[in-house]
N, C-alpha and C. Protein backbone atom coordinates (compact mmCIF):
# COMPACT_ATOMS: atom_id res chain seq x y z
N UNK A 1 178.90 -6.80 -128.82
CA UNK A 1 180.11 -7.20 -128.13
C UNK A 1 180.59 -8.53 -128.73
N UNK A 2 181.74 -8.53 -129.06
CA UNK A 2 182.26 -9.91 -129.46
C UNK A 2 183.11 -10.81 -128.65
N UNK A 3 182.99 -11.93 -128.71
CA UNK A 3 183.78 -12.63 -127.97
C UNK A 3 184.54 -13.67 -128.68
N UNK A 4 184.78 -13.34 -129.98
CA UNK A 4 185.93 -14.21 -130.59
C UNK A 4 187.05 -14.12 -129.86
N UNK A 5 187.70 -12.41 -129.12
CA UNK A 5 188.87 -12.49 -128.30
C UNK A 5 188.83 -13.39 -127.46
N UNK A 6 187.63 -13.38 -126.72
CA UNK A 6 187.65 -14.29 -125.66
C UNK A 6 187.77 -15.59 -125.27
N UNK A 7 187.50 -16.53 -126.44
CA UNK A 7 187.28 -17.72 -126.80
C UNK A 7 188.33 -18.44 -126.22
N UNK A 8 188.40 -19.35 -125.27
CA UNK A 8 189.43 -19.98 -124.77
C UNK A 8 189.46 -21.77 -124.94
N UNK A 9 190.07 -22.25 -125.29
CA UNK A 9 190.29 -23.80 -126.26
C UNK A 9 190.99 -24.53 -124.62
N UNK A 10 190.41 -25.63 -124.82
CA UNK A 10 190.76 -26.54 -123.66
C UNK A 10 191.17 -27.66 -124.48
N UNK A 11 192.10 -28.16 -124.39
CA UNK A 11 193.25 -29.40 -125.34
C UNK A 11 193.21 -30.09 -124.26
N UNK A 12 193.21 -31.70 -124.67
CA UNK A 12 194.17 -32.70 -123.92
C UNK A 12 194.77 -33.48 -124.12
N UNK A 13 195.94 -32.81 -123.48
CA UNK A 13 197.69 -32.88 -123.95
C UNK A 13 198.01 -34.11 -123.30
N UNK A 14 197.31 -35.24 -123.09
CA UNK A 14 197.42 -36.61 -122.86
C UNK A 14 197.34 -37.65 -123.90
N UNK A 15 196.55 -37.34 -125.04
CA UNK A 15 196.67 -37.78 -126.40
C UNK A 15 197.06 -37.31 -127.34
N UNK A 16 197.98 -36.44 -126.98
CA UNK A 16 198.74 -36.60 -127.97
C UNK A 16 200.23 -36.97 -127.86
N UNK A 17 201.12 -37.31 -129.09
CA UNK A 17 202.37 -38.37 -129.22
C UNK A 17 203.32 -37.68 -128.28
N UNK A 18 204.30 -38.35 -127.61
CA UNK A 18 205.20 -37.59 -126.84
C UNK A 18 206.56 -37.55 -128.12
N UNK A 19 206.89 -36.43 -127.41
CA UNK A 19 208.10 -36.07 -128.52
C UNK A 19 209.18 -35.49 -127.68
N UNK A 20 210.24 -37.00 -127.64
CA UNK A 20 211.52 -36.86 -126.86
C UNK A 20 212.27 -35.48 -127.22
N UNK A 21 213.14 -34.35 -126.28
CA UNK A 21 213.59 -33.65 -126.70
C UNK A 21 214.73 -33.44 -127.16
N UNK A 22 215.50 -32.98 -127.96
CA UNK A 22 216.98 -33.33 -128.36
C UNK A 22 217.71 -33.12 -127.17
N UNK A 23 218.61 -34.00 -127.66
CA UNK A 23 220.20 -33.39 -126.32
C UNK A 23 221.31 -32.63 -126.66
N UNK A 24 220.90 -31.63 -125.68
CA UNK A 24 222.09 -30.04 -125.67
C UNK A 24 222.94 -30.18 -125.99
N UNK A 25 223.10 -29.49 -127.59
CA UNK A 25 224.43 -29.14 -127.99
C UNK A 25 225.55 -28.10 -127.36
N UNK A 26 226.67 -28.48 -126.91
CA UNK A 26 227.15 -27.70 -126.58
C UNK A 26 227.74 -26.28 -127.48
N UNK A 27 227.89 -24.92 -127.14
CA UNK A 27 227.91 -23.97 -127.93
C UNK A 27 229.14 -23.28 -127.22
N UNK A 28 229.78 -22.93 -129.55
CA UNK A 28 230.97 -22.45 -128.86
C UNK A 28 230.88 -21.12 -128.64
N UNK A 29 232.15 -21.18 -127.96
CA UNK A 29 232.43 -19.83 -126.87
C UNK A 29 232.22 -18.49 -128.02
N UNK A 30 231.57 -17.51 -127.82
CA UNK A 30 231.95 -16.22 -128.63
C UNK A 30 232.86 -15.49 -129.03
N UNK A 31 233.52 -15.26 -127.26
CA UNK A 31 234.62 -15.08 -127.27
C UNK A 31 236.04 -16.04 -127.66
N UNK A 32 237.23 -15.67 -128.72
CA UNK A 32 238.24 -16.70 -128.83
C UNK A 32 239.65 -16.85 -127.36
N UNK A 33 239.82 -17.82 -127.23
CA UNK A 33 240.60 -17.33 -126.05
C UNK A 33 242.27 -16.58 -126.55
N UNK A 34 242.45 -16.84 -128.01
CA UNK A 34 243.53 -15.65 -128.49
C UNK A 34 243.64 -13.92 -128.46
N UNK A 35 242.03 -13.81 -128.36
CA UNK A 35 241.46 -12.95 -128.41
C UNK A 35 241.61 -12.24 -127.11
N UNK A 36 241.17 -13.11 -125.60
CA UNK A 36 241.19 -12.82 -124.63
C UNK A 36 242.56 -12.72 -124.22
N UNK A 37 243.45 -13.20 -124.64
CA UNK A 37 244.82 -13.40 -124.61
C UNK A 37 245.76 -12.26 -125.04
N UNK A 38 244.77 -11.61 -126.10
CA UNK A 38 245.82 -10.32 -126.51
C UNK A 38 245.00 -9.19 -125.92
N UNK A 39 244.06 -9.33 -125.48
CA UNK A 39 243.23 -8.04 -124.38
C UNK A 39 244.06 -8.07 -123.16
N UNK A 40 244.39 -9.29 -122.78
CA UNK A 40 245.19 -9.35 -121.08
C UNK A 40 246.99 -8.79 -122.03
N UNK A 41 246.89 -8.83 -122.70
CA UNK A 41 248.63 -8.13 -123.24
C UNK A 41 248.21 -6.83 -123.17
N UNK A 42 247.29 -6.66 -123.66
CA UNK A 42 247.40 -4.97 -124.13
C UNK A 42 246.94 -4.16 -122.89
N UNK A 43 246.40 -4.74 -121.91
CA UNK A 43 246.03 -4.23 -120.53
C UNK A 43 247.59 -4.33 -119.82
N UNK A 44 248.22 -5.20 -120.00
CA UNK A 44 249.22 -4.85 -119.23
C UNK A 44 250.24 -3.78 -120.21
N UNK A 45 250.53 -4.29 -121.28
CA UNK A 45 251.20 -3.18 -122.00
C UNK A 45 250.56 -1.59 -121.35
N UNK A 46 249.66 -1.47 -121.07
CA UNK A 46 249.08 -0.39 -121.01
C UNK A 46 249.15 0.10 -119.79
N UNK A 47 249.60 -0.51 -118.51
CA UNK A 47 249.45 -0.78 -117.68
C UNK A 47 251.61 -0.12 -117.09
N UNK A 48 251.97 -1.25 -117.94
CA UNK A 48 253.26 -0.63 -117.78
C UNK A 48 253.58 0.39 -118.61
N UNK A 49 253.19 1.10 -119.48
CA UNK A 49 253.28 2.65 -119.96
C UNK A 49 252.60 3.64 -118.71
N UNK A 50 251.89 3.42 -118.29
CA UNK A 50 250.92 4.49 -117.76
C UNK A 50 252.11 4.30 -116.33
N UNK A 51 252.55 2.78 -115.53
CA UNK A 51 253.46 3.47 -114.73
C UNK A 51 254.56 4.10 -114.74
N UNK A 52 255.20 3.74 -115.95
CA UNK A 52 256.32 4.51 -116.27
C UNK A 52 256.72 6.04 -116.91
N UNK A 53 255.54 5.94 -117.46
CA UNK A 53 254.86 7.43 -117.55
C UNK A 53 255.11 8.18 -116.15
N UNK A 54 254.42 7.71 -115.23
CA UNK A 54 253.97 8.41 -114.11
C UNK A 54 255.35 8.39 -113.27
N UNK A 55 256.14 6.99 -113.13
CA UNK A 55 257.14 7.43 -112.65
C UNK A 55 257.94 8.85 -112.94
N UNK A 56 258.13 8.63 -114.54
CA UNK A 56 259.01 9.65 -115.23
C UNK A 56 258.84 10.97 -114.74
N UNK A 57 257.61 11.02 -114.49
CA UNK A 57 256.29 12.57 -114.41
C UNK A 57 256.82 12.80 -112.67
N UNK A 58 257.07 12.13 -111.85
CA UNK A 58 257.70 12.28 -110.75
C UNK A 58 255.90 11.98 -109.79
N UNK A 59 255.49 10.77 -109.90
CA UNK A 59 253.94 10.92 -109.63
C UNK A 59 254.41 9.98 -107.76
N UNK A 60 255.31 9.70 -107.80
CA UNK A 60 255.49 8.45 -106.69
C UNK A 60 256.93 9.50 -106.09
């Protein structure tokens, strides 16, 4: 039976150097907001075809 798996290491993390952590870069957005800008056009473009469609179609 081996117990290399088992082998468990006890450190103490009191001597050693502290190491300040950087400060959060802020990250840009993925999305562009031109981007989001021509999705909200094309939802409504799409939006006023489909009612006028439906008017035409006699749906109302």
């Amino acid at each position: 039976m081996t117990t290399g798996l088992l082998d468990l290491r006890v450190e103490d993390y009191g001597s050693r150097p502290r190491v300040e952590a950087p400060t959060p870069t802020r990250e840009t957005p993925t999305v562009s907001v031109r981007a989001l800008v021509l999705l909200t056009l094309a939802m409504a473009a799409f939006m006023t075809v489909a009612v006028i469609l439906s008017k035409a179609a006699g749906a109302c």
